[in-house]
Every structure is written in C-alpha cells, then in structure tokens.
C-alpha atoms as a PDB file:
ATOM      1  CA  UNK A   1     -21.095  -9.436  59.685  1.00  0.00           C
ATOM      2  CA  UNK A   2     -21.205  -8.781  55.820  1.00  0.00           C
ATOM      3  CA  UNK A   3     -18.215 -10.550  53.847  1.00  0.00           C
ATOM      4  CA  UNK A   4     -16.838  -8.163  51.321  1.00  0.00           C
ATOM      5  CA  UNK A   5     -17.311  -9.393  47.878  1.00  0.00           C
ATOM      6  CA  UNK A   6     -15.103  -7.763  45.952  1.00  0.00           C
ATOM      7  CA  UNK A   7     -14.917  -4.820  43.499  1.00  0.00           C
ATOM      8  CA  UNK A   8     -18.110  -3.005  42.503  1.00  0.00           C
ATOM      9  CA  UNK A   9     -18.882  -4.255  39.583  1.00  0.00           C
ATOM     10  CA  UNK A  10     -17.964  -0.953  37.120  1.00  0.00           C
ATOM     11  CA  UNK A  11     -14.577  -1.294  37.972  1.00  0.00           C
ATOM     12  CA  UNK A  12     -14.876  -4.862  37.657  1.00  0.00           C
ATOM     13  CA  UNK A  13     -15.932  -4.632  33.929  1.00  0.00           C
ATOM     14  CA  UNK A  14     -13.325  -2.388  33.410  1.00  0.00           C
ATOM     15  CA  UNK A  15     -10.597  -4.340  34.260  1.00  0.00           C
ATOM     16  CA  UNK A  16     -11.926  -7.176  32.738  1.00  0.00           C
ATOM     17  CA  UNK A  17     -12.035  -5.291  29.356  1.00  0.00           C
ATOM     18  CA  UNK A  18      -8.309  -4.126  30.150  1.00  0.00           C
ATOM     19  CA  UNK A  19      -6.979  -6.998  30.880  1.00  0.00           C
ATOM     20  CA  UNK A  20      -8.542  -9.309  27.794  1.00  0.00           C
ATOM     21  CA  UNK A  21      -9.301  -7.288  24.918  1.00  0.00           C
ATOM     22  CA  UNK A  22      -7.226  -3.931  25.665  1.00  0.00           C
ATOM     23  CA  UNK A  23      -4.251  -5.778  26.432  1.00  0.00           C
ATOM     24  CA  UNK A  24      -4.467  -7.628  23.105  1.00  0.00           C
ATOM     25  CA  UNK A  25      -5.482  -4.648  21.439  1.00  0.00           C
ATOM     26  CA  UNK A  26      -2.403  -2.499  22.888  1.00  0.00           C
ATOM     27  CA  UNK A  27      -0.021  -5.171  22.416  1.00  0.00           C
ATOM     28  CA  UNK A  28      -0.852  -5.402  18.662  1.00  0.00           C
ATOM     29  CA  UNK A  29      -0.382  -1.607  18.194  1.00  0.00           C
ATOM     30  CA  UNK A  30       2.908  -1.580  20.261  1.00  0.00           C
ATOM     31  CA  UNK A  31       4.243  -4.471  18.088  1.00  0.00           C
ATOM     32  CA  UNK A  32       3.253  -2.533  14.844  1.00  0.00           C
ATOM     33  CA  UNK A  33       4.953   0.624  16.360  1.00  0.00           C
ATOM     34  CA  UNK A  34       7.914  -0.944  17.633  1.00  0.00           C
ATOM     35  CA  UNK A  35       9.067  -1.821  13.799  1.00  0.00           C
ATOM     36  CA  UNK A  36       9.220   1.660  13.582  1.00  0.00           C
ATOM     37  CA  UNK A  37      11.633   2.723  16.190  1.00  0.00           C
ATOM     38  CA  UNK A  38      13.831  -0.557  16.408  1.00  0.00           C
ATOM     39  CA  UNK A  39      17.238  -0.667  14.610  1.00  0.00           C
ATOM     40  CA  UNK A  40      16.826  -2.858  11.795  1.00  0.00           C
ATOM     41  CA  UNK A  41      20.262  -5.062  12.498  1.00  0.00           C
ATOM     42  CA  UNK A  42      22.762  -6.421  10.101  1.00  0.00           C
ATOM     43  CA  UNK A  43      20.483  -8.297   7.931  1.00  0.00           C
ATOM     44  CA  UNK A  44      17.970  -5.759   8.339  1.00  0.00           C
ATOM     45  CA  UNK A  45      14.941  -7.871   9.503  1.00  0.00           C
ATOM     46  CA  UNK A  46      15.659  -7.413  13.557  1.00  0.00           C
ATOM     47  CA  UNK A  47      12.955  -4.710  13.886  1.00  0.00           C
ATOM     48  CA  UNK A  48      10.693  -7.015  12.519  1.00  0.00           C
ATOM     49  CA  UNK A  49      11.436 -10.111  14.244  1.00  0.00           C
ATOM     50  CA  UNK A  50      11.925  -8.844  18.016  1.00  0.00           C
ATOM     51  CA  UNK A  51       8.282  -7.161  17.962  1.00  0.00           C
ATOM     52  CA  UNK A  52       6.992 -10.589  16.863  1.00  0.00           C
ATOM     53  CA  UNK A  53       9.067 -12.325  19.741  1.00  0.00           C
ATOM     54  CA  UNK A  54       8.675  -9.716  22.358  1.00  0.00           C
ATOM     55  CA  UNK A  55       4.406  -9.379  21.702  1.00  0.00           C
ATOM     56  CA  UNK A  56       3.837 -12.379  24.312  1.00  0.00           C
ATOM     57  CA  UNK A  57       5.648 -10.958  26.821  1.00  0.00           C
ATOM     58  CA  UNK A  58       4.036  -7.264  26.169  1.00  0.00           C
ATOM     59  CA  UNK A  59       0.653  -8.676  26.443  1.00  0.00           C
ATOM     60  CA  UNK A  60       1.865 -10.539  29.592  1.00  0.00           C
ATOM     61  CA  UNK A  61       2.874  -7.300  31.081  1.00  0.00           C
ATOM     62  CA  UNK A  62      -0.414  -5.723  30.330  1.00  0.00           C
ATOM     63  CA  UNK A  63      -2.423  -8.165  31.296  1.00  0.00           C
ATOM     64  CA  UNK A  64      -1.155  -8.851  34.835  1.00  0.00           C
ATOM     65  CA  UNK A  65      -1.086  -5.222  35.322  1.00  0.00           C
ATOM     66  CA  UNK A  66      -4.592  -4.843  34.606  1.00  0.00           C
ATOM     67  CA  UNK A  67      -5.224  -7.945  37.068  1.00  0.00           C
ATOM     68  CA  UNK A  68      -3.407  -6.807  39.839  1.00  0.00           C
ATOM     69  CA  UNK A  69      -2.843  -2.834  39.950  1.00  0.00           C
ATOM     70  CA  UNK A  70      -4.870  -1.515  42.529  1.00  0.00           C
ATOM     71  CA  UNK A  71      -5.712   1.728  40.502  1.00  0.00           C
ATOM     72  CA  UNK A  72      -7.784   0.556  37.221  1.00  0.00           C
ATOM     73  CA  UNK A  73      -7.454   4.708  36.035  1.00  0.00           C
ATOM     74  CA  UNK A  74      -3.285   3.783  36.355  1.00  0.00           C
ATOM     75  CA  UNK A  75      -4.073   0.809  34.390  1.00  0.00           C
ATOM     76  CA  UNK A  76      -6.153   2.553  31.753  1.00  0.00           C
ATOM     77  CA  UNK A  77      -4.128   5.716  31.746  1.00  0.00           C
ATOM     78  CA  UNK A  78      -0.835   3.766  30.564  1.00  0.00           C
ATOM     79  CA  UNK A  79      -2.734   1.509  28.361  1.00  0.00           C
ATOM     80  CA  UNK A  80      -4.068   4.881  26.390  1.00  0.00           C
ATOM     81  CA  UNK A  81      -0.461   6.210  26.832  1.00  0.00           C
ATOM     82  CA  UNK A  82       1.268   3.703  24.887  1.00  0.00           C
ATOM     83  CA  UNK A  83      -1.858   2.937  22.332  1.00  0.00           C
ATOM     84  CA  UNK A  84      -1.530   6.812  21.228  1.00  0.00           C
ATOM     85  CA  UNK A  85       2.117   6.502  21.387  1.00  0.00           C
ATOM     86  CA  UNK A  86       2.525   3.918  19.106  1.00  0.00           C
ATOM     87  CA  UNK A  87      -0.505   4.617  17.125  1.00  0.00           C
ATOM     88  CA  UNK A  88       0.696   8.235  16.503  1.00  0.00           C
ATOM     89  CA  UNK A  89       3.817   6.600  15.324  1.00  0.00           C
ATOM     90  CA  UNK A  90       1.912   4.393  12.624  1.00  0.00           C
ATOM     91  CA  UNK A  91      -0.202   7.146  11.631  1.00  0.00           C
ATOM     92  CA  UNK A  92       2.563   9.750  11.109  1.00  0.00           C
ATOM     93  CA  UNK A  93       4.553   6.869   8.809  1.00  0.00           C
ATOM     94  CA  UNK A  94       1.240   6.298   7.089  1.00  0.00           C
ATOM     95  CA  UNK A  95       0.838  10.037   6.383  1.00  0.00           C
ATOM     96  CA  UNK A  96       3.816  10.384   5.190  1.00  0.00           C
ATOM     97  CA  UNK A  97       4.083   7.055   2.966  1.00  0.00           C
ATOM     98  CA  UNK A  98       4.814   7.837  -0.496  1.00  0.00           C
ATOM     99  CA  UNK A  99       1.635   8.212  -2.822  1.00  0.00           C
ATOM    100  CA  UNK A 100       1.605   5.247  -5.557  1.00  0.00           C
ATOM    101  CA  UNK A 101      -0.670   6.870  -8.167  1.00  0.00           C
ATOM    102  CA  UNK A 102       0.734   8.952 -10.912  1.00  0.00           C
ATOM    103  CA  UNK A 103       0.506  12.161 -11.132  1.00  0.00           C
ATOM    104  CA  UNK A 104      -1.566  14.069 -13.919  1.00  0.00           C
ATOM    105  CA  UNK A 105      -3.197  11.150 -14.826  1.00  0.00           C
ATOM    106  CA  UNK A 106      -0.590   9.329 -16.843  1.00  0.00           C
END
C-alpha cells in the first residue's frame, strides 16, 4: 500500500503563499482600512491605536485559517474579500483627499 503524502503540490503552494505573505499582506491593508471606519475615541487617537494592537491577532486569524481550512478557494476567496474591502476603502479616501496645489498657478 501507497502512504498518502499530502496535498498536491498546487494547492500546497497556494496555501503556503496565503498563509505567509497574503496574510501579512491582508493584515496590513485591513489595519490601514480599519482607521477609517473606527470611532476615533475621546482623545481622538483610538482608531489609530486599536488597528496597531489588533494587526497581530488579524494576521493570526489569517494565517491559521490558511493552515487549516480544508477549502484553500474559502481561504483565498475571504482573503480577496477583505483586501478589496479595505483597499476600496483607502482608495475612495485617497480619491477624495483634498488636492494641495493651488489653483491657477498662484
């Protein structure tokens, strides 16, 4: 009898790269996004500070997903859904940041 070795090794690569660069990737992005949908607190810093505190737990989260979901397309699909989540949150705040150059060239 053959022993069974383990995933193919596609899927194999693909969790890998989910679970060490995409999770790090994602969790960066989330933590950028999350400044923009957190209250900012009495002193006005907590929607800074809690992405900064919270980031080792969200890569935590990602990470052991990756490792031990038994659907790497789950994995990936939730991964993309909070990277364009988030990202389309930074991108629509940089769109819309105000323009620093004056206008007619004064």
């Amino acid at each position: 009898m053959k022993a069974k070795a383990g995933p193919p090794a596609p899927k194999r690569w693909s969790r890998i790269l989910l679970a060490g660069p995409g999770a790090i990737c994602v969790t960066v992005i989330v933590m950028a996004g999350m400044t923009l949908w957190l209250p900012g607190g009495r002193a006005g810093i907590d929607n800074l500070v809690l992405p900064l505190v919270l980031a080792p737990l969200i890569w935590a989260v990602l990470f052991f997903h990756a490792c031990l979901d038994r659907s790497v397309g789950r994995v990936a699909l939730i991964a993309l859904a909070l990277l364009l989540t988030h990202g389309g949150l930074l991108a629509h705040k940089w769109a819309n940041w105000p323009s620093t150059a004056k206008e007619g060239g004064r």
